[in-house]
Protein backbone atom coordinates (compact mmCIF):
# COMPACT_ATOMS: atom_id res chain seq x y z
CA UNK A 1 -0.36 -5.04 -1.80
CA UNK A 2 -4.05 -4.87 -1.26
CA UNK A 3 -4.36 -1.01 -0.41
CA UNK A 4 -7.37 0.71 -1.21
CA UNK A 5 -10.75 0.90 0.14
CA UNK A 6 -12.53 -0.61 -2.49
CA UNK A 7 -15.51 -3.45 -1.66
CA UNK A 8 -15.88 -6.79 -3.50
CA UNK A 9 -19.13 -9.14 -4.32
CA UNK A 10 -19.21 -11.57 -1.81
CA UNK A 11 -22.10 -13.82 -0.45
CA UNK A 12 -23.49 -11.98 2.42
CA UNK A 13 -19.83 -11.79 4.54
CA UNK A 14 -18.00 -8.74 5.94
CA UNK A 15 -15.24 -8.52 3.51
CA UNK A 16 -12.06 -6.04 4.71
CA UNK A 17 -11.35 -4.65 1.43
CA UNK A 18 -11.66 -1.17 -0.08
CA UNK A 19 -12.32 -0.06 -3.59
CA UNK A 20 -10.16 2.54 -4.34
CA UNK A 21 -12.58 4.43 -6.85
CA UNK A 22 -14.90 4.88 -4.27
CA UNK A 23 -12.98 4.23 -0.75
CA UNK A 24 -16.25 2.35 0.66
CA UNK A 25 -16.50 0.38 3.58
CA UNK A 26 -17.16 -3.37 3.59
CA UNK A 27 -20.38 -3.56 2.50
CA UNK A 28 -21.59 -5.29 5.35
CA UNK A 29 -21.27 -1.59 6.79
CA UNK A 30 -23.15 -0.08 3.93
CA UNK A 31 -25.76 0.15 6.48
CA UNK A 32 -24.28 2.58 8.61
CA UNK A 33 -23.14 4.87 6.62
CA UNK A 34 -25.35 8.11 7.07
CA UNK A 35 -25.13 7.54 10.83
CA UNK A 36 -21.44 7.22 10.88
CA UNK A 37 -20.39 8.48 7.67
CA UNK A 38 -16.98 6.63 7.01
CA UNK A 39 -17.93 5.97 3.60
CA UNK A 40 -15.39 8.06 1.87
CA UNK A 41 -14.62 9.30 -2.27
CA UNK A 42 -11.25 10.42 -3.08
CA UNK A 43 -8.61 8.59 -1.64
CA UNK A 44 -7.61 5.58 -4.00
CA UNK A 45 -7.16 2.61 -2.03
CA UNK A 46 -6.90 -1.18 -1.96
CA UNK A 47 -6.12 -3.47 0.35
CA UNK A 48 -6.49 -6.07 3.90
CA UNK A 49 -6.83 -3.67 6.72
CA UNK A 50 -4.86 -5.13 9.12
CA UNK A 51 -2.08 -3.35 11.40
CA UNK A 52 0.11 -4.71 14.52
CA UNK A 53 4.11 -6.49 15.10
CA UNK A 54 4.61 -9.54 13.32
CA UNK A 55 6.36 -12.64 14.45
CA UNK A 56 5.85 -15.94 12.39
CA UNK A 57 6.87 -19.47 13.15
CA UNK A 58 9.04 -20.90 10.79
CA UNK A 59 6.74 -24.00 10.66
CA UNK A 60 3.84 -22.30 9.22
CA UNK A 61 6.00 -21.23 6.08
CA UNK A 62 5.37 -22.91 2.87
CA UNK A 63 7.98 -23.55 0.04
CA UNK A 64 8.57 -21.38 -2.38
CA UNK A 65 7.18 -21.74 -6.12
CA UNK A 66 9.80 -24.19 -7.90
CA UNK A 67 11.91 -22.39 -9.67
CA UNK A 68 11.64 -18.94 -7.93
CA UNK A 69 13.94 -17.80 -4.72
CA UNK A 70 12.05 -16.48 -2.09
CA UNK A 71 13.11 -13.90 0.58
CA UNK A 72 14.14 -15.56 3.61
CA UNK A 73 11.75 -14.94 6.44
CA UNK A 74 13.02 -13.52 9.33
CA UNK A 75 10.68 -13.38 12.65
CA UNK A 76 12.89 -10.74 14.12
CA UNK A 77 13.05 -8.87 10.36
CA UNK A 78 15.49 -7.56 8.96
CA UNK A 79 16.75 -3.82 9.30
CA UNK A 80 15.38 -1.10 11.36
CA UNK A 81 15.82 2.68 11.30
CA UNK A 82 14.44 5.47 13.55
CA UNK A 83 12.68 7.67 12.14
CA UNK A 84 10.77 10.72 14.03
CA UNK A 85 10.91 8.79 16.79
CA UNK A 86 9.01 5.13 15.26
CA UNK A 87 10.53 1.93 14.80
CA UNK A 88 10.99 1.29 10.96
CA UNK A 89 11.50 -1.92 8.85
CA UNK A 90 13.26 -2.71 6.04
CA UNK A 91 14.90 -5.49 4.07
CA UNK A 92 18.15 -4.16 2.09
CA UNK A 93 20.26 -6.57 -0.53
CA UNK A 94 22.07 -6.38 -3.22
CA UNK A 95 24.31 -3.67 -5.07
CA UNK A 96 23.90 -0.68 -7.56
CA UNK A 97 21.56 1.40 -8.64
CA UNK A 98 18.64 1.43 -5.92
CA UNK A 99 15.14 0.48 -6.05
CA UNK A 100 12.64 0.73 -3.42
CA UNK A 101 9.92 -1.29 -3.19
CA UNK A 102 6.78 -0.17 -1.09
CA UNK A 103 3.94 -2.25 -0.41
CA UNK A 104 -0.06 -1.95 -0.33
CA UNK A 105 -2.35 -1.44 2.87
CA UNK A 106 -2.47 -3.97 5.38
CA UNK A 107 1.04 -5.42 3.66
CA UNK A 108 4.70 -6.15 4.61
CA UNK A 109 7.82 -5.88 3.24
CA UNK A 110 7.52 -9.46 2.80
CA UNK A 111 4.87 -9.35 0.03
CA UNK A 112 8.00 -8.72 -2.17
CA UNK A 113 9.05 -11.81 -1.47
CA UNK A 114 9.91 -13.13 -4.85
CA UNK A 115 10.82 -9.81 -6.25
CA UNK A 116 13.84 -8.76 -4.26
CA UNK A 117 16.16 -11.89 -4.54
CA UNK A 118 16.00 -11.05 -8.65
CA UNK A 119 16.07 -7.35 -8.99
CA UNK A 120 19.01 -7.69 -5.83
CA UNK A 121 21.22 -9.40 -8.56
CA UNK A 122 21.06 -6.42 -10.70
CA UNK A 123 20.25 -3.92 -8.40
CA UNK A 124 20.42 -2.30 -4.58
CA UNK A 125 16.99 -3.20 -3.11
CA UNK A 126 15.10 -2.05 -0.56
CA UNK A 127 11.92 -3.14 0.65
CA UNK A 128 9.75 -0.68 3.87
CA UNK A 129 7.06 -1.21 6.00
CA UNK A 130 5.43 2.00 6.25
CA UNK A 131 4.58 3.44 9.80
CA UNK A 132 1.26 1.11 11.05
CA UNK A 133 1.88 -1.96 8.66
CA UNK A 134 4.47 -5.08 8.73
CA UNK A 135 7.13 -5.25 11.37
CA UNK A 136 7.53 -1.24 11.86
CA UNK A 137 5.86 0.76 14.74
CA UNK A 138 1.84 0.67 14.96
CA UNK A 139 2.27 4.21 15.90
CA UNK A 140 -0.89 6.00 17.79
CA UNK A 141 -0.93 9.20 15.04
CA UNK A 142 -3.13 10.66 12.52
CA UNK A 143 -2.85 8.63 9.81
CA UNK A 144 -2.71 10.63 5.94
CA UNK A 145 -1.19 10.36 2.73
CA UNK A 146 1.73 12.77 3.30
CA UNK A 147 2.77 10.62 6.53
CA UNK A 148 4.05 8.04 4.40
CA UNK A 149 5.02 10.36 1.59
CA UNK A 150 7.37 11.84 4.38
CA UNK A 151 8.80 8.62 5.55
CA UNK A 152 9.65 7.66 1.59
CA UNK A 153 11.26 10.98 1.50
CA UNK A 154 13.38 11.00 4.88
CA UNK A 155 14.07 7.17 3.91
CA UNK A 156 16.03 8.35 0.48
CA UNK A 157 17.36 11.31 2.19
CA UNK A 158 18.56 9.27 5.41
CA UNK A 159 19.20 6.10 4.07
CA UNK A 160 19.22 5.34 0.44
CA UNK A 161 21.07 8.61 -0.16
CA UNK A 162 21.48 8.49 -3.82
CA UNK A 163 19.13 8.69 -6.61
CA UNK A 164 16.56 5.84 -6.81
CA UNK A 165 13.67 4.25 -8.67
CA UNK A 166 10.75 3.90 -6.42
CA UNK A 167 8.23 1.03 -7.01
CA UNK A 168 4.66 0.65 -5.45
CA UNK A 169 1.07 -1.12 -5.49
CA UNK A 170 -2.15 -0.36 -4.16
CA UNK A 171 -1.63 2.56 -1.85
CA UNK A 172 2.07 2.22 -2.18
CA UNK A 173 2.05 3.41 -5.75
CA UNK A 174 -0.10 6.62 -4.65
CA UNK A 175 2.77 7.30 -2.04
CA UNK A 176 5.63 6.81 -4.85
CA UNK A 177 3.86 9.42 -6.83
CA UNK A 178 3.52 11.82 -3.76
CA UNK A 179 7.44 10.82 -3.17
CA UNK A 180 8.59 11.49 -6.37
CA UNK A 181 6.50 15.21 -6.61
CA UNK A 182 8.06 15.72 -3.60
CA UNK A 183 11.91 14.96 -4.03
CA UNK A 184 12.15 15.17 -7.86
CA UNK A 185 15.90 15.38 -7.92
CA UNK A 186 15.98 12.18 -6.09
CA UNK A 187 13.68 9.75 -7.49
CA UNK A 188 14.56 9.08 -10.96
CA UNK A 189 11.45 6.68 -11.99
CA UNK A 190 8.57 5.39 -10.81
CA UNK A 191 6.95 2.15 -11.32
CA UNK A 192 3.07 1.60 -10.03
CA UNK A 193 1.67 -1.89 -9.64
CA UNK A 194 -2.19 -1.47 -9.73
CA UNK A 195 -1.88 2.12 -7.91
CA UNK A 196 -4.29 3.50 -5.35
CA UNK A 197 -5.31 7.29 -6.34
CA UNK A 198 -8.41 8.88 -8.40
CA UNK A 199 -8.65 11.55 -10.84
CA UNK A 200 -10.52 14.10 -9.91
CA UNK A 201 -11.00 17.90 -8.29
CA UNK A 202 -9.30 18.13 -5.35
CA UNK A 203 -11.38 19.21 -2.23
CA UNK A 204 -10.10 21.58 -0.23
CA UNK A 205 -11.12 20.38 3.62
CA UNK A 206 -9.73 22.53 5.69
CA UNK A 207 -12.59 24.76 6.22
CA UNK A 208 -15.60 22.55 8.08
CA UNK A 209 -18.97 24.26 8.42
CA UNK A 210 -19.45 25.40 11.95
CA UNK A 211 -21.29 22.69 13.82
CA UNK A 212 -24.02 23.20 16.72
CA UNK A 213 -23.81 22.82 19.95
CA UNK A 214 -26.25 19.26 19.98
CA UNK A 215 -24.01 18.01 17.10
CA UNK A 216 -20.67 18.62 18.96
CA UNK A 217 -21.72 17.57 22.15
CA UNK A 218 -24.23 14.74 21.19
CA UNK A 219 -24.58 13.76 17.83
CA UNK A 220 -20.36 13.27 17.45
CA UNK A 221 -19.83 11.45 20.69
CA UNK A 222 -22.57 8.89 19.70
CA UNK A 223 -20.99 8.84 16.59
CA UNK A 224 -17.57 7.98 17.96
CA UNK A 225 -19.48 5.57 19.80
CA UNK A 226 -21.01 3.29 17.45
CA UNK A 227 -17.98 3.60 14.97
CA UNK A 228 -15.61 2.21 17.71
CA UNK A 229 -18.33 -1.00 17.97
CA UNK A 230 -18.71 -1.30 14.24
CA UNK A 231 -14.84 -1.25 13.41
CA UNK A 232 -13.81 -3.17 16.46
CA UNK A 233 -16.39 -5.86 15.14
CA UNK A 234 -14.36 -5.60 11.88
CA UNK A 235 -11.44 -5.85 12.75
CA UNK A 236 -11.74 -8.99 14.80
CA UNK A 237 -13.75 -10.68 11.75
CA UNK A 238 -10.47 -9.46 9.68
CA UNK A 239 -8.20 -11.44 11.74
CA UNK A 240 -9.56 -14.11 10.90
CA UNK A 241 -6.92 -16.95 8.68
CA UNK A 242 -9.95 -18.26 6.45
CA UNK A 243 -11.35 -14.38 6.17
CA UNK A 244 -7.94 -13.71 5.10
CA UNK A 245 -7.29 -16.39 3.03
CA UNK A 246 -10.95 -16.07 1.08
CA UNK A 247 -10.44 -12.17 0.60
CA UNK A 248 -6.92 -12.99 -1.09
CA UNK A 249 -8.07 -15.48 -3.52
CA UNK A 250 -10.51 -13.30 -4.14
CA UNK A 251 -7.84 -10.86 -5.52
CA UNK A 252 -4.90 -13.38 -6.69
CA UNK A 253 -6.47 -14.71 -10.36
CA UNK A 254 -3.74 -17.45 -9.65
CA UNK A 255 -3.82 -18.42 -6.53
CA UNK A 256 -1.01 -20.88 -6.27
CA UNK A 257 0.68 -18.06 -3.96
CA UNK A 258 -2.13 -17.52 -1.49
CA UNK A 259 -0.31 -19.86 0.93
CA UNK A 260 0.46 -19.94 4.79
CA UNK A 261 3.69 -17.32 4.15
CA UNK A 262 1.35 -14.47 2.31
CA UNK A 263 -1.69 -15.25 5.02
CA UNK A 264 0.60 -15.05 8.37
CA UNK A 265 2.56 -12.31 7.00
CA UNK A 266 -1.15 -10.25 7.39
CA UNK A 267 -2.51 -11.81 9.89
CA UNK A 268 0.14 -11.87 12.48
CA UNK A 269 0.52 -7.86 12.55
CA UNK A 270 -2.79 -8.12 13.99
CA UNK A 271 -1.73 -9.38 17.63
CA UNK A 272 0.54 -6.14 18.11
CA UNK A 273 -1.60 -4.15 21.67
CA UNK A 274 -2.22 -1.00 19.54
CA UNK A 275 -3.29 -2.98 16.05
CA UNK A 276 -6.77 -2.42 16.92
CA UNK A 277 -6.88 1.19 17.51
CA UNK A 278 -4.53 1.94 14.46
CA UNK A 279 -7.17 0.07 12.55
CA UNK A 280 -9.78 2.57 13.78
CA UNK A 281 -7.69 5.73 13.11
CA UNK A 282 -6.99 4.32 9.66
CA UNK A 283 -10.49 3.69 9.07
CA UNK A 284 -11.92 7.19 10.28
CA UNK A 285 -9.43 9.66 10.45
CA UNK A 286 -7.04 8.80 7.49
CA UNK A 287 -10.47 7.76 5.13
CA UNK A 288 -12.18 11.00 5.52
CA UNK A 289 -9.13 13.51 4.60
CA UNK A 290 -8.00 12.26 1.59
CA UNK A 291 -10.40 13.93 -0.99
CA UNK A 292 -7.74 16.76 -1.64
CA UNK A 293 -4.97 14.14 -2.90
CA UNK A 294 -5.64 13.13 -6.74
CA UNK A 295 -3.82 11.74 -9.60
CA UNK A 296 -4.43 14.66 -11.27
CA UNK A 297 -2.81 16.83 -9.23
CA UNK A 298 -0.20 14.62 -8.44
CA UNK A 299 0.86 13.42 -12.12
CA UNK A 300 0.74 17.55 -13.51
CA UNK A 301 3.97 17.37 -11.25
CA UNK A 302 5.87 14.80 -11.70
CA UNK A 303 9.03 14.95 -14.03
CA UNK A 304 10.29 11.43 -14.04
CA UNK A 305 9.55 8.27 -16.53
CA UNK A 306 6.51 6.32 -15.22
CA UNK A 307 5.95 2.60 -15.91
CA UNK A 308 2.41 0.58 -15.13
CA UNK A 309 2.93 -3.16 -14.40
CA UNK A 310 -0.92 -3.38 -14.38
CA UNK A 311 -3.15 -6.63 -13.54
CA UNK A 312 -5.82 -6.17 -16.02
CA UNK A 313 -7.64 -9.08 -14.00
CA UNK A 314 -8.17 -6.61 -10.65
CA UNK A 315 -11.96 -6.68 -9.65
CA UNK A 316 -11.11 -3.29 -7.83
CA UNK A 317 -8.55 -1.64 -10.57
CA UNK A 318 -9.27 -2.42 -13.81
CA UNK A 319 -7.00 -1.80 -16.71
CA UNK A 320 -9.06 1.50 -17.59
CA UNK A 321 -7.34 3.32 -15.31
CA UNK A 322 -3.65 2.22 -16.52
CA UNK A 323 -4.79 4.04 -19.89
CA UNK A 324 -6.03 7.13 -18.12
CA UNK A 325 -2.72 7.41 -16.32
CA UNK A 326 -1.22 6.88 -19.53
CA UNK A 327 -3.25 9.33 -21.18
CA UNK A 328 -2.58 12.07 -18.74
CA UNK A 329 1.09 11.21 -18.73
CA UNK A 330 2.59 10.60 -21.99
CA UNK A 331 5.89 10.02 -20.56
CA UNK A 332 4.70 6.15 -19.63
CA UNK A 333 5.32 2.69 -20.23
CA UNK A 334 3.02 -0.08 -19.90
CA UNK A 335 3.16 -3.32 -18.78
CA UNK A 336 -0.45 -5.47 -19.05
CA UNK A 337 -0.39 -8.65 -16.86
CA UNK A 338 -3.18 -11.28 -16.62
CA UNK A 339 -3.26 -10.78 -13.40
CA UNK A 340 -5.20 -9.23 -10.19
CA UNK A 341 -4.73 -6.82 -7.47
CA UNK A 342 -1.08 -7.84 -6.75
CA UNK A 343 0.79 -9.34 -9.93
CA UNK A 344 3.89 -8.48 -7.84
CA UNK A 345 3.47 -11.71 -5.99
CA UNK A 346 0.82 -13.32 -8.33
CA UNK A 347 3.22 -13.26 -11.52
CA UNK A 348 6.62 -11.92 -10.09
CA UNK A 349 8.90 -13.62 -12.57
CA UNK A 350 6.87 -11.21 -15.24
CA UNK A 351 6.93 -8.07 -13.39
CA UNK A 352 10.64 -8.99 -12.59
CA UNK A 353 11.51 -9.12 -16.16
CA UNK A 354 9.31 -6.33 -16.66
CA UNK A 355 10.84 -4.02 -13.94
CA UNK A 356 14.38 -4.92 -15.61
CA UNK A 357 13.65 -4.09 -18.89
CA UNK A 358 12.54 -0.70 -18.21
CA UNK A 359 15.22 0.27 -16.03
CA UNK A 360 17.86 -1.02 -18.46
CA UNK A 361 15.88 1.29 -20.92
CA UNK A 362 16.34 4.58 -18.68
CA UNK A 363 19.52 6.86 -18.45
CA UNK A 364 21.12 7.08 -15.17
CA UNK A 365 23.07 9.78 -13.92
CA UNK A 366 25.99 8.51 -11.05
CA UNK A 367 25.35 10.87 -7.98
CA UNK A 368 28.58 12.92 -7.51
CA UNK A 369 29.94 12.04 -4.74
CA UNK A 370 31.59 15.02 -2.25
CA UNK A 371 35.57 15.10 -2.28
């Protein structure tokens, strides 16, 4: 969904977005940033920060665009697997060939709502929440790129078992491509919906220059300090329904699905006891180690057919960099949507259609199954 740290115009409000060309802040923390230095390049990201168990009432669901079946909500979800120890959610349905679908920062599962009940009838379909986001665990851990990448991986091995196409937006895309590098012989295609990621040198951060004594014991504990205020501040102004609500039609360039569903479905995460500090590791931690991860590197890897179901109407990813992807990796289709940030759930009878046309288009190989 909205995954990357990527900051929009707004009049003079903290917004909790983040543009994933330059993984900023909100810019009402613009301020800070040489004291606490979250401000981050490199990692590609877009999205609602927001982390924490979900449970909706029924009552504050709204009806479903005429004409288009909607996943049925479930305030106790759906599936859950275990996996390294952390409660894990996911929606399964349907039969065949299987696609899963992972969602953008601060999303659910549930943000495919109008996507899995059509690609089910063609299709096995699953749907995650990756570790800190939806209905699985808000898990106290350092928070990177390769965490998720990991549970995508462990999630084909485990549970899908048999090769799949893997679908993403926002920073979900960036962890289909780290997937797919990663199990090649198991993911047969990806599809990115307005991806997180950045071309770019990678930066190799695993050496720090050696830090004084006044800046270890002083200067960082301050620092800790006042970024604890700042994000806690943040977080509580992102929990907000009509913060919410603003920042997604802000995003959506048709905003007939910004509705009580797609704002509870964010918002209610938020109430889980460890949402708050999940939302600081996120925002410190995960933000400043992701300069080594790049498309570039990335995309020189991968082996499968990509396709870009791109909203050419996203104020944080514009359609430029569908045709650098495309450039870099001629073995790409493209989709261009008037749409924003999410056309998954802004247009999702045209990224259904598109989604099915493509797959009908590749060559599938049956696993072999062992006698």
């Amino acid at each position: 969904m909205l995954y990357s740290c990527s900051t929009l115009p707004h009049s003079g409000t903290t917004q909790l977005l983040f543009n994933p060309n330059n993984l900023n802040l909100p810019p009402s923390f613009h301020t800070y940033r040489s004291k606490c230095q979250v401000n981050r390049r490199g990692f590609s990201l877009r999205g609602i920060v927001v982390a924490g168990a979900s449970v909706m009432p029924s009552s504050l669901i709204s009806q479903p665009l005429q004409g288009l079946e909607r996943l049925p909500f479930k305030p106790e979800g759906y599936n859950f697997w275990n996996w390294r120890g952390h409660k894990i959610h996911y929606v399964e349905q349907g039969e065949g060939i299987p696609i899963v679908l992972i969602h953008g920062f601060g999303a659910s599962a549930y943000h495919w709502r109008y996507n899995i009940p059509e690609l089910s009838k063609r299709y096995k379909v699953y749907a995650i929440d990756l570790l800190g986001f939806g209905w699985s665990e808000k898990a106290l851990v350092d928070y990177d790129a390769v965490i998720w990448r990991d549970e995508i991986v462990d999630f084909l091995k485990e549970i899908v078992k048999e090769p799949a196409v893997v679908v993403g937006n926002s920073l979900g895309g960036f962890t289909a491509l780290l997937t797919a590098e990663a199990l090649p012989e198991q993911v047969i295609g990806v599809a990115l919906l307005n991806s997180a990621g950045q071309f770019g040198n990678p930066i190799d951060e695993t050496i720090e220059p050696e830090k004084s004594a006044f800046q270890t014991t002083v200067l960082k504990p301050v620092k800790d300090i006042f970024q604890r205020v700042v994000l806690g501040f943040l977080f509580w102004q992102a929990k907000q329904p009509a913060r919410i609500e603003s920042v997604l039609k802000s995003v959506y360039k048709n905003t007939t699905n910004v509705d009580d569903y797609l704002v509870d479905s964010i918002i209610k995460p938020a109430t889980d006891p460890n949402a708050g500090e999940v939302y600081y590791r996120l925002m410190t931690r995960f933000m400043s180690n992701q300069r080594k991860y790049t498309l570039d590197s990335v995309l020189s890897n991968l082996s499968c057919p990509l396709l870009l179901l791109w909203g050419d109407l996203d104020p944080w990813v514009g359609p430029a960099k569908a045709i650098s992807i495309k450039e870099f990796y001629p073995n790409t289709s493209v989709v261009n949507l008037q749409a924003g940030h999410c056309p998954h759930d802004e247009v999702p009878e045209l990224v259904n259609k598109g989604l099915l046309d493509w797959m009908s288009s590749l060559q599938f190989t049956p696993p072999v199954k062992s006698l």
